[in-house]
C-alpha atoms as a PDB file:
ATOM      1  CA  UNK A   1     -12.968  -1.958  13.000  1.00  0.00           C
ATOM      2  CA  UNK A   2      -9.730  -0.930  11.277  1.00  0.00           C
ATOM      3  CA  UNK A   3      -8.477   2.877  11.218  1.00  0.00           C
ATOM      4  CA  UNK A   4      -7.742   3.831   8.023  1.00  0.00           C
ATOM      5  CA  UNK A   5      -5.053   7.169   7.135  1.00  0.00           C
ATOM      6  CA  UNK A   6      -7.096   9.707   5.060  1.00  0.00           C
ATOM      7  CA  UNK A   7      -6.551  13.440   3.124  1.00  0.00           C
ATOM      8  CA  UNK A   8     -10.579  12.872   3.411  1.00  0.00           C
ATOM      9  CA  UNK A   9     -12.196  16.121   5.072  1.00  0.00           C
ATOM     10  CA  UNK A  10     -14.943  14.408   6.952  1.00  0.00           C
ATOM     11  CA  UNK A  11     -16.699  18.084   8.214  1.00  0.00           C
ATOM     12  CA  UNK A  12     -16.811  18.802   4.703  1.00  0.00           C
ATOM     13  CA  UNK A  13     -18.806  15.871   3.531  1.00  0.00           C
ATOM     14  CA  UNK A  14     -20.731  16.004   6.952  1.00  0.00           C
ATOM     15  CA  UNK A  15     -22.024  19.765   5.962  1.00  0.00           C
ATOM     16  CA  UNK A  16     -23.341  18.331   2.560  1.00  0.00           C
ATOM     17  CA  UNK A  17     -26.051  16.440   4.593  1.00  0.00           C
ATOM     18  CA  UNK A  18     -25.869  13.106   1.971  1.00  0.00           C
ATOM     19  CA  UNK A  19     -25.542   9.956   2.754  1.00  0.00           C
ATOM     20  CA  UNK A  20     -24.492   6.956   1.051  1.00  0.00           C
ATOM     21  CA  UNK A  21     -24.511   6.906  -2.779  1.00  0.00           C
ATOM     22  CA  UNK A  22     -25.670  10.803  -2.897  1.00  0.00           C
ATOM     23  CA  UNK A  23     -22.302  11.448  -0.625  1.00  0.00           C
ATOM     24  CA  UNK A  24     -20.085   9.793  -2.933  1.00  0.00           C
ATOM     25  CA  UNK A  25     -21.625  11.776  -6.015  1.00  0.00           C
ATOM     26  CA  UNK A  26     -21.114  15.205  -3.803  1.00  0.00           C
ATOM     27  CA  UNK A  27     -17.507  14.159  -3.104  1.00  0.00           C
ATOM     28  CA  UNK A  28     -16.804  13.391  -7.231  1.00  0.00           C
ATOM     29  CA  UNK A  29     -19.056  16.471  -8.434  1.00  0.00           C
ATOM     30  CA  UNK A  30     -18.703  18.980  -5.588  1.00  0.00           C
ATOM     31  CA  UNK A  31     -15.339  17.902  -3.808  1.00  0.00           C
ATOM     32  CA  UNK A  32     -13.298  17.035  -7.022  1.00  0.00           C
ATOM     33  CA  UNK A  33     -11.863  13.972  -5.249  1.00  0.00           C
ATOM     34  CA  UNK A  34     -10.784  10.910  -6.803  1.00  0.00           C
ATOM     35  CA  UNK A  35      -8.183   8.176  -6.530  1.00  0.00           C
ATOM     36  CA  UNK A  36      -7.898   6.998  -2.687  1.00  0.00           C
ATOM     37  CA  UNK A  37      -9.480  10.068  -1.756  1.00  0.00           C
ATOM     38  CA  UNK A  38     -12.831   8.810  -3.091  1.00  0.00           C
ATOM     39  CA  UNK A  39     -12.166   5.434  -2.507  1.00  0.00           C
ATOM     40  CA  UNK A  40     -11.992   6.269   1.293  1.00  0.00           C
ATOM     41  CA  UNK A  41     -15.231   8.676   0.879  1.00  0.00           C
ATOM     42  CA  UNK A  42     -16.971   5.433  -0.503  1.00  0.00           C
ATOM     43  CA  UNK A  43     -15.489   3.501   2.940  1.00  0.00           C
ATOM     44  CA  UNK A  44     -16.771   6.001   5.309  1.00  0.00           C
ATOM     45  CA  UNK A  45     -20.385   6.365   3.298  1.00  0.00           C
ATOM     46  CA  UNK A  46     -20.542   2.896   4.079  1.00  0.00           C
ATOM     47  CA  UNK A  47     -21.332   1.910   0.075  1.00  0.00           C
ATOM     48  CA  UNK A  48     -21.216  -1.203  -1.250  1.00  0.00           C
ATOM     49  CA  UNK A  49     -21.108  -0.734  -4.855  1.00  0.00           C
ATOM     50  CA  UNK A  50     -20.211   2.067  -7.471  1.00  0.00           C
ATOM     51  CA  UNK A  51     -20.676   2.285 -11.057  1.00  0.00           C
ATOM     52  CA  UNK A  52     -17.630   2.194 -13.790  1.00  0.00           C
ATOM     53  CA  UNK A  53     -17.455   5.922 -13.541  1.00  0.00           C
ATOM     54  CA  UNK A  54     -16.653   6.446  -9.574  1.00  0.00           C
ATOM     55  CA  UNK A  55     -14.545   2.585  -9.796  1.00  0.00           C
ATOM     56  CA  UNK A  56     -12.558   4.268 -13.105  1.00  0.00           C
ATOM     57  CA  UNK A  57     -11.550   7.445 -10.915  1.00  0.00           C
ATOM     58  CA  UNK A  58     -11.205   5.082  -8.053  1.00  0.00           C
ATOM     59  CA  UNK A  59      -8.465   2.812 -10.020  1.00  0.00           C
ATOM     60  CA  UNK A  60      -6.801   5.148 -12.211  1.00  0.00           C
ATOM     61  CA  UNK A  61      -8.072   4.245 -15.545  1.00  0.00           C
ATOM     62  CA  UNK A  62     -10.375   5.752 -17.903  1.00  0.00           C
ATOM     63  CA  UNK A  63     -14.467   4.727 -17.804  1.00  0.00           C
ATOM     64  CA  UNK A  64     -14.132   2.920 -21.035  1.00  0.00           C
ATOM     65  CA  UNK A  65     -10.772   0.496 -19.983  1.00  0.00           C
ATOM     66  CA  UNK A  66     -13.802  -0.429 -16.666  1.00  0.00           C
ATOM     67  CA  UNK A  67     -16.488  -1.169 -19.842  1.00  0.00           C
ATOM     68  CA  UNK A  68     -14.309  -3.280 -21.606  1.00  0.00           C
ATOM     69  CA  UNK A  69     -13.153  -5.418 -18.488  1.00  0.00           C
ATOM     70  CA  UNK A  70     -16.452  -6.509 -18.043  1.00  0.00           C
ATOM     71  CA  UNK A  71     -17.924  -6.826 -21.542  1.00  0.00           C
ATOM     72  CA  UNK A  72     -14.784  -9.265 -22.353  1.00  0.00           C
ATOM     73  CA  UNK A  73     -14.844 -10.428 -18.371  1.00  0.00           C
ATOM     74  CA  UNK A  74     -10.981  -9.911 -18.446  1.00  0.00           C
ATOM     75  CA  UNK A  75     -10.130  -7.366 -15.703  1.00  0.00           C
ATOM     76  CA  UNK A  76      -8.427  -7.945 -12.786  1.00  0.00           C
ATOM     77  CA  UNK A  77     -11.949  -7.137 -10.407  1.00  0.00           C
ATOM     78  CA  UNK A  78     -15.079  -8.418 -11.908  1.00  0.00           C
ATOM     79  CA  UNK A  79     -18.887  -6.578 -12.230  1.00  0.00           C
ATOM     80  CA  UNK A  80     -21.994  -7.597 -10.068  1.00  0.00           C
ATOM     81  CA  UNK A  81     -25.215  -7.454 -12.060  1.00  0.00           C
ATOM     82  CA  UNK A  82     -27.319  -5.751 -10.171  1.00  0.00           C
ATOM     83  CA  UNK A  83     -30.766  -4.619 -11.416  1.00  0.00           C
ATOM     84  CA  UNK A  84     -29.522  -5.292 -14.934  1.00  0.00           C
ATOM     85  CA  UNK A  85     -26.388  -3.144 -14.403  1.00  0.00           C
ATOM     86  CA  UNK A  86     -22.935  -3.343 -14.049  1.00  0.00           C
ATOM     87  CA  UNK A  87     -21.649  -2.110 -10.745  1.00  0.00           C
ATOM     88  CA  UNK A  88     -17.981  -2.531  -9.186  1.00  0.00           C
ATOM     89  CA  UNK A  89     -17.654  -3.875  -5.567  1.00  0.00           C
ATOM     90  CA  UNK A  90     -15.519  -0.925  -3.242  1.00  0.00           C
ATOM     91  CA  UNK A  91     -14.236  -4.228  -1.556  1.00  0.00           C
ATOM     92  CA  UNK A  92     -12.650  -5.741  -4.639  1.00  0.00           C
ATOM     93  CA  UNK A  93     -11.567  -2.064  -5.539  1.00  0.00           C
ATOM     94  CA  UNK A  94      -9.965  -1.919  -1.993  1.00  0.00           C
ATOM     95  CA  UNK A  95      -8.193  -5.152  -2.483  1.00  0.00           C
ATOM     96  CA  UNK A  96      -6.608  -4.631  -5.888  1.00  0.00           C
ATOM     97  CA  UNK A  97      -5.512  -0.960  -4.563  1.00  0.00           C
ATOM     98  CA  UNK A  98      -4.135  -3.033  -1.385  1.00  0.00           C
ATOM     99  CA  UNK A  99      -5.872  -0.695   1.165  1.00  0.00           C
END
């Protein structure tokens, strides 16, 4: 398992009591992070998938710039379908960011 530098505050997201998906949304609502800072959050809450909101304030870019990558399938990362929706792999977000 790789070690990975982080401005993440790990007792702050362990006090919240979430896990997974419910973390992430905690660090975005409650936290304010964003950028790598959420990206990592997503890492260490072990999720496998965000929608184009969390991937859009993962990247950089605005929700609808996510939208229209996958609508005309020209992004650099593409979408999984999954239960009908769109979702954003944290892998694929990891390996365009390089980290």
């Amino acid at each position: 398992m790789t070690t990975i530098e982080t401005d993440i505050n790990i007792s702050d997201l362990e006090k919240s009591n979430k896990r997974g998906h419910e973390l992430l949304r905690y660090a975005y609502d409650v936290l304010q992070y964003d950028g790598i800072k959420l990206l990592h959050t997503a890492i260490h809450a072990g999720v496998s998938h965000v929608n184009h909101i969390m991937a859009s304030s993962m990247l950089g870019y605005k929700p609808a710039t996510l939208r229209n990558w996958h609508s005309q399938n020209n992004g650099p990362i593409q979408t999984r379908m999954i239960n009908g929706k769109p979702f954003w792999m944290v892998k694929d977000i990891r390996q365009l960011l390089g980290e």
